[in-house]
Protein backbone atom coordinates (compact mmCIF):
# COMPACT_ATOMS: atom_id res chain seq x y z
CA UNK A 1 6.20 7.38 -12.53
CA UNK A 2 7.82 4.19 -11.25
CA UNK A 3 10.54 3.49 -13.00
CA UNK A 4 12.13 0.25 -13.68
CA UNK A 5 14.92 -1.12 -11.55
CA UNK A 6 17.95 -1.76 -13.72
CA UNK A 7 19.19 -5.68 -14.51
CA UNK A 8 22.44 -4.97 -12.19
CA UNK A 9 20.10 -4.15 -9.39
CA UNK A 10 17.78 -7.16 -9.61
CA UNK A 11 20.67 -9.05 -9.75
CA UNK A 12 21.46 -7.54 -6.31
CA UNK A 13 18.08 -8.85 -4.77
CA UNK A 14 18.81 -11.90 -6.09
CA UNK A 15 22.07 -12.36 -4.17
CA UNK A 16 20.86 -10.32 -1.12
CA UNK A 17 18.11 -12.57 -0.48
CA UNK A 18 19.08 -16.16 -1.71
CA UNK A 19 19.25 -18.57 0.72
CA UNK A 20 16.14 -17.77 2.33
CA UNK A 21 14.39 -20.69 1.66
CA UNK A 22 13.91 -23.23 4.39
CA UNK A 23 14.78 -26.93 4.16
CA UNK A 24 11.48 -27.85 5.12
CA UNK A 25 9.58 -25.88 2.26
CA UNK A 26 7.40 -28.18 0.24
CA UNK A 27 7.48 -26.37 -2.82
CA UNK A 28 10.36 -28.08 -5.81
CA UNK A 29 13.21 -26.13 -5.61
CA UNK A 30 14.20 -23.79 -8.16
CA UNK A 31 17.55 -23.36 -9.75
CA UNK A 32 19.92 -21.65 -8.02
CA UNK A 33 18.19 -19.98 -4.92
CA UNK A 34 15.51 -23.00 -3.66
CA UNK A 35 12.69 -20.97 -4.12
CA UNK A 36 9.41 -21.61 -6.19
CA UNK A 37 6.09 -21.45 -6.12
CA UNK A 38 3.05 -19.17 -5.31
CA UNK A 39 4.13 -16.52 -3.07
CA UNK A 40 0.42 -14.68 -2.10
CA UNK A 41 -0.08 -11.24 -0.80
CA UNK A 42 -2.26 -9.40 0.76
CA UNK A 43 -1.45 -5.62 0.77
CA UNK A 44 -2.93 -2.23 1.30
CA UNK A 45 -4.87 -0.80 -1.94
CA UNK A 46 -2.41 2.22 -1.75
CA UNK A 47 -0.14 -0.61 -2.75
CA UNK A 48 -1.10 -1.61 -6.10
CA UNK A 49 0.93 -0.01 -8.63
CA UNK A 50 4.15 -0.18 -6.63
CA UNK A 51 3.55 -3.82 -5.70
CA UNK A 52 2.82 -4.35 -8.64
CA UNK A 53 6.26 -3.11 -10.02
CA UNK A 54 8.22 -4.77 -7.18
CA UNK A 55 6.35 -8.37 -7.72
CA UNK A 56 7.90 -8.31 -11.49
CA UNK A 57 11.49 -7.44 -9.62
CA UNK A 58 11.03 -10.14 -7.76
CA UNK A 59 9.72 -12.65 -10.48
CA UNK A 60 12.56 -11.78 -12.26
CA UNK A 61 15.70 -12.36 -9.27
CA UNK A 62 13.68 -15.69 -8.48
CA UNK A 63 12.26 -16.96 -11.66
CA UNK A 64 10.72 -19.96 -10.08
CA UNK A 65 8.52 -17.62 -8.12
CA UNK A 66 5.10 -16.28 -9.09
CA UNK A 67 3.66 -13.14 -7.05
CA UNK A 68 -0.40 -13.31 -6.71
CA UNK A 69 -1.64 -10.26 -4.91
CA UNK A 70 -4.98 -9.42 -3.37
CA UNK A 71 -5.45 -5.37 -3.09
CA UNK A 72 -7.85 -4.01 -0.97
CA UNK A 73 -8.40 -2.09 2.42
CA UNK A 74 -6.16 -3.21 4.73
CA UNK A 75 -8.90 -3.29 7.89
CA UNK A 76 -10.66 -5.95 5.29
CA UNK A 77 -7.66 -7.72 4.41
CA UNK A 78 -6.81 -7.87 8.17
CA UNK A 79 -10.21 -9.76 9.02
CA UNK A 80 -10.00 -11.93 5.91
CA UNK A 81 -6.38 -13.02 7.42
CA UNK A 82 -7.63 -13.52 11.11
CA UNK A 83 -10.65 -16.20 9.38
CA UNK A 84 -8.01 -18.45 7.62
CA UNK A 85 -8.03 -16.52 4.15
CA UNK A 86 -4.60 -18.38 2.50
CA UNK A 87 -1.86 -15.89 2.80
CA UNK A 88 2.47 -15.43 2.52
CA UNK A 89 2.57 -12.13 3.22
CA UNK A 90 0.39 -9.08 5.00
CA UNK A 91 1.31 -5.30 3.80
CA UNK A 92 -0.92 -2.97 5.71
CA UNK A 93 -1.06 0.77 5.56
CA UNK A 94 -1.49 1.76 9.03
CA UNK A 95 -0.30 -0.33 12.37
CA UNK A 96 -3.59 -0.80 13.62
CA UNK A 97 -4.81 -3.47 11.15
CA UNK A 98 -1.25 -5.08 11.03
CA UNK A 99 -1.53 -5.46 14.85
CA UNK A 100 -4.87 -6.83 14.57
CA UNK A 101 -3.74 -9.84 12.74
CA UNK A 102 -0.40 -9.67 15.07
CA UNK A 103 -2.68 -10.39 17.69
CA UNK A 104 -4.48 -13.08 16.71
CA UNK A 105 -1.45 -15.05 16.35
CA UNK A 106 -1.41 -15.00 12.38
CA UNK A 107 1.99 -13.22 12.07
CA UNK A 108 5.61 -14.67 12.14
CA UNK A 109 8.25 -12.73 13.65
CA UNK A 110 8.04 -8.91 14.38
CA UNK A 111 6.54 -6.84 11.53
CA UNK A 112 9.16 -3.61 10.11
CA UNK A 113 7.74 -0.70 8.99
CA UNK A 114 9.01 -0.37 5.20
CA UNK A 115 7.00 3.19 4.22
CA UNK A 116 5.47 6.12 5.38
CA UNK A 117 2.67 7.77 3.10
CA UNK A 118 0.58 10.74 3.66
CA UNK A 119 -2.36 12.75 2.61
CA UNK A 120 -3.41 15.19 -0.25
CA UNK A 121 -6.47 16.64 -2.25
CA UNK A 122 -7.24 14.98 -5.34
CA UNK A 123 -8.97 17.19 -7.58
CA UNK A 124 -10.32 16.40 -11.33
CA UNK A 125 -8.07 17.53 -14.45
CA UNK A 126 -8.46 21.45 -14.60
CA UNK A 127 -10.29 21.39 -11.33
CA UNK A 128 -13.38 22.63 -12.22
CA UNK A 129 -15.06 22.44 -8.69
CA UNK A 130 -12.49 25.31 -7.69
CA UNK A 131 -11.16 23.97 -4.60
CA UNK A 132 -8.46 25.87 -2.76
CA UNK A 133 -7.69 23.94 0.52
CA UNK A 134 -8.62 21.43 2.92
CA UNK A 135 -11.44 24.22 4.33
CA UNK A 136 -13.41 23.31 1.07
CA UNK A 137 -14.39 20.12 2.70
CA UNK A 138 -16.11 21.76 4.99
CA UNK A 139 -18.36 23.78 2.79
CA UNK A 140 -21.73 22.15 1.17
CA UNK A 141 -20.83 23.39 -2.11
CA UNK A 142 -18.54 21.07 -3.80
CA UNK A 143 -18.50 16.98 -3.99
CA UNK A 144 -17.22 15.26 -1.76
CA UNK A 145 -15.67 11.29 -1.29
CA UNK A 146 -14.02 10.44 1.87
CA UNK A 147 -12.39 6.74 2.60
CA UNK A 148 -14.67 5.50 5.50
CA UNK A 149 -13.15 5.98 8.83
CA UNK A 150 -12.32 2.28 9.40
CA UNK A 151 -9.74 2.16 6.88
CA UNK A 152 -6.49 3.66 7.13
CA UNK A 153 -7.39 6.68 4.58
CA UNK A 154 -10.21 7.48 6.42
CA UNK A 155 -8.58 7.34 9.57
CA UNK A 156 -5.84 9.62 8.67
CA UNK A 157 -8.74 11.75 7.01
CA UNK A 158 -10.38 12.41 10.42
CA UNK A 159 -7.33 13.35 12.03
CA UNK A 160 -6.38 16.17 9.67
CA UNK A 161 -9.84 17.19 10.05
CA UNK A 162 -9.98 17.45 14.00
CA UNK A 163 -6.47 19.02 13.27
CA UNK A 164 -7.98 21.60 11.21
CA UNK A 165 -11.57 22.23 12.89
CA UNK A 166 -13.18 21.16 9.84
CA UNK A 167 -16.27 19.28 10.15
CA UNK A 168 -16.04 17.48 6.81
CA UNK A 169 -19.56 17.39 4.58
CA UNK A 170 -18.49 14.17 2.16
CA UNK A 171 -21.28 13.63 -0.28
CA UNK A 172 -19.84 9.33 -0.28
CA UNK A 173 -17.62 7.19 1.65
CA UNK A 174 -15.67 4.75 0.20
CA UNK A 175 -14.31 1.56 1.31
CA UNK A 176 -10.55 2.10 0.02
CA UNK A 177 -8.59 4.66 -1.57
CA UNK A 178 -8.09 3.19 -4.86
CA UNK A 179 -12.46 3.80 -5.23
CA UNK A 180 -12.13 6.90 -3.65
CA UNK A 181 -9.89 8.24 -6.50
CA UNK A 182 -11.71 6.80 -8.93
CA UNK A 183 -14.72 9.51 -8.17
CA UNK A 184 -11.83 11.57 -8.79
CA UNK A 185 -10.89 10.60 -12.27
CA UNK A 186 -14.55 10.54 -13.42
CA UNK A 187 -15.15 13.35 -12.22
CA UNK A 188 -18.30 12.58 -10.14
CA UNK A 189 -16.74 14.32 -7.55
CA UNK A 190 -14.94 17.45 -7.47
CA UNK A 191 -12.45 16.78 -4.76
CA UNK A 192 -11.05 13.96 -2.30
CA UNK A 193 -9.13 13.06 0.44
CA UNK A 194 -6.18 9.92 -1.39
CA UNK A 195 -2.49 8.94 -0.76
CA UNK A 196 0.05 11.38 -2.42
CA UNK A 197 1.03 8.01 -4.04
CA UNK A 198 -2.32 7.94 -5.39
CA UNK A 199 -1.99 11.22 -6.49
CA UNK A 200 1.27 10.87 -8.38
CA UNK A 201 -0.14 7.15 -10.14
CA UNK A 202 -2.95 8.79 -11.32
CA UNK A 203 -0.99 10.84 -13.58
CA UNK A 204 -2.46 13.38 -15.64
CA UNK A 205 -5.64 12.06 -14.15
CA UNK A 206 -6.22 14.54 -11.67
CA UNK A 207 -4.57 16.93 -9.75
CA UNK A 208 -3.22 17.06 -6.07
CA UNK A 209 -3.48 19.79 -3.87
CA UNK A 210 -0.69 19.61 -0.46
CA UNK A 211 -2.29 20.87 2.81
CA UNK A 212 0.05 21.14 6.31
CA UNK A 213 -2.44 19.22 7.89
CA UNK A 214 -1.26 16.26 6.63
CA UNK A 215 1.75 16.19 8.46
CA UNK A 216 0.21 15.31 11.26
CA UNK A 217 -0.99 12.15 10.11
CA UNK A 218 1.56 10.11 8.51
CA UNK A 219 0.75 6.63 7.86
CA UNK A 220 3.48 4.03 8.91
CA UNK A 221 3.24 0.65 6.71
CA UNK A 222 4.29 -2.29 7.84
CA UNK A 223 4.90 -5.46 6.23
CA UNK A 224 4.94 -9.58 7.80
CA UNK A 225 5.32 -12.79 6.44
CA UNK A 226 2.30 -15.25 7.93
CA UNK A 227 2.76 -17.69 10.50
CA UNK A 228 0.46 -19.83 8.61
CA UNK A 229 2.11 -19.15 4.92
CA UNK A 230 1.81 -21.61 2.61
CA UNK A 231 5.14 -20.62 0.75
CA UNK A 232 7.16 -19.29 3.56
CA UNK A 233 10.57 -19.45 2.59
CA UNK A 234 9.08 -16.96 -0.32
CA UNK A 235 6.64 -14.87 1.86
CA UNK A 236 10.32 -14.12 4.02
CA UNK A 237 12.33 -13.45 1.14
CA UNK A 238 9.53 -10.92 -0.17
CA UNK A 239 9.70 -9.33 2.78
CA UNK A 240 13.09 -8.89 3.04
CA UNK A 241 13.00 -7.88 -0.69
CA UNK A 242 10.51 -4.88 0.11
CA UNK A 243 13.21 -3.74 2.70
CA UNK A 244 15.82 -3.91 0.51
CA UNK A 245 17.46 -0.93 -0.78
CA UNK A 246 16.52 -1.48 -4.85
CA UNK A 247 13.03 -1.80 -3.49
CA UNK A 248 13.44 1.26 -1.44
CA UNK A 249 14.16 3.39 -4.17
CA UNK A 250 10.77 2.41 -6.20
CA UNK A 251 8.65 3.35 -3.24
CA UNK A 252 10.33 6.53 -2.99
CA UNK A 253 9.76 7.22 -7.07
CA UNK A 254 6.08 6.51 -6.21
CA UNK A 255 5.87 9.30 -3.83
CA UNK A 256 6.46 6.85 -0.34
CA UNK A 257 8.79 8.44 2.46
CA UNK A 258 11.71 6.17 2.82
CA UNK A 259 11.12 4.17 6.26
């Protein structure tokens, strides 16, 4: 469970990054650091409770500041970026996506990897469907869900596969991990392919199953403020908040790697 970062370290973001607002930033300065506003972010789906968390740490060192997010797959989140969807901040859960948007000219700066996450089987409460091991996806007994293979989940997915010699038999794709794992918890399916970190929110939930295989596809996440940002003395100082070492430690509760 994520727990809560104490007052003494939010006071410690607050000092680490005020100052990061820029003299031209249209927004009325708050008290203290300069920073107010909407500060918008789009971030992988894998994301959601942990951003979540780390928004309210945020709100809190810069109480001008207000944290929208927009959760989803990061391949989608990429293309809404690259058509002029209003954005601070892109956190993606695999290079490919944030390089998409890199090259299209939509990101500021260089973007830092902040995470690592990798794969495991997600399996209802008591798993009933029996399953043992990544070879069960290859069998046509039990039920299936998969992330499609153009988002980061399903990408890693395939490449534990190929690493395996399992030709997977998924009974539904889904478009992000978050719906994936939702088969999970309603049990429509009896096992899945999700984020340890979706694994570990999740709870009593379900239950996760660790294969080797997914050591050999580790996804790197990297995070960007936008060139076109409409807050961007924010959208940097949430960025550099997410790299910070308070922040750190909350991604690591959820079941992240430390970058």
């Amino acid at each position: 469970m994520i727990r809560a970062l104490s007052v003494a370290a939010a006071a410690l973001v607050a000092v680490s990054v005020a100052g990061c607002g820029s003299a031209d930033d249209k927004s009325a300065p708050a008290a203290g650091d300069g920073l107010s506003g909407t500060v918008t972010v789009f971030a992988a789906a894998s994301l959601t409770e942990t951003f979540t968390e780390l928004g309210h740490q945020f709100e809190a060192a810069h109480p001008g500041v207000k944290v929208v997010y927009s959760f989803g797959a990061s391949s989608a989140l990429a293309e809404q970026i690259k058509q002029g969807a209003p954005a601070d901040v892109f956190a993606s859960a695999a290079p490919k996506n944030m390089q998409q948007v890199v090259d299209a000219g939509e990101v500021t700066g260089s973007p830092a990897t902040f995470a690592h996450n990798r794969l495991e089987i997600a399996v209802p409460k008591g798993n009933p469907g029996h399953i043992t091991g990544l070879v069960d996806f290859g069998k046509p007994e039990p039920k299936i869900a998969l992330c499609a293979e153009q988002v980061p989940c399903g990408a890693a997915a395939k490449t534990v596969f190929e690493v395996a010699g399992i030709n997977p038999q998924p009974d539904t794709r889904e478009q992000d991990v978050k719906a994936v794992l939702t088969k999970v918890t309603l049990g429509e399916v009896d096992a899945a392919l999700v984020y340890k970190t979706d694994v570990n929110a999740a709870g009593d939930k379900v239950q996760g199953i660790e294969f080797p295989e997914a050591d050999k596809a580790i996804n790197d996440y990297p995070i960007a403020p936008l060139a076109k940002a409409p807050n961007a003395a924010a959208a940097t100082a949430f960025v550099d908040f997410v790299k910070s070492e308070p922040a750190q430690k909350v991604l690591v509760q959820a079941g992240f790697d430390k970058a």
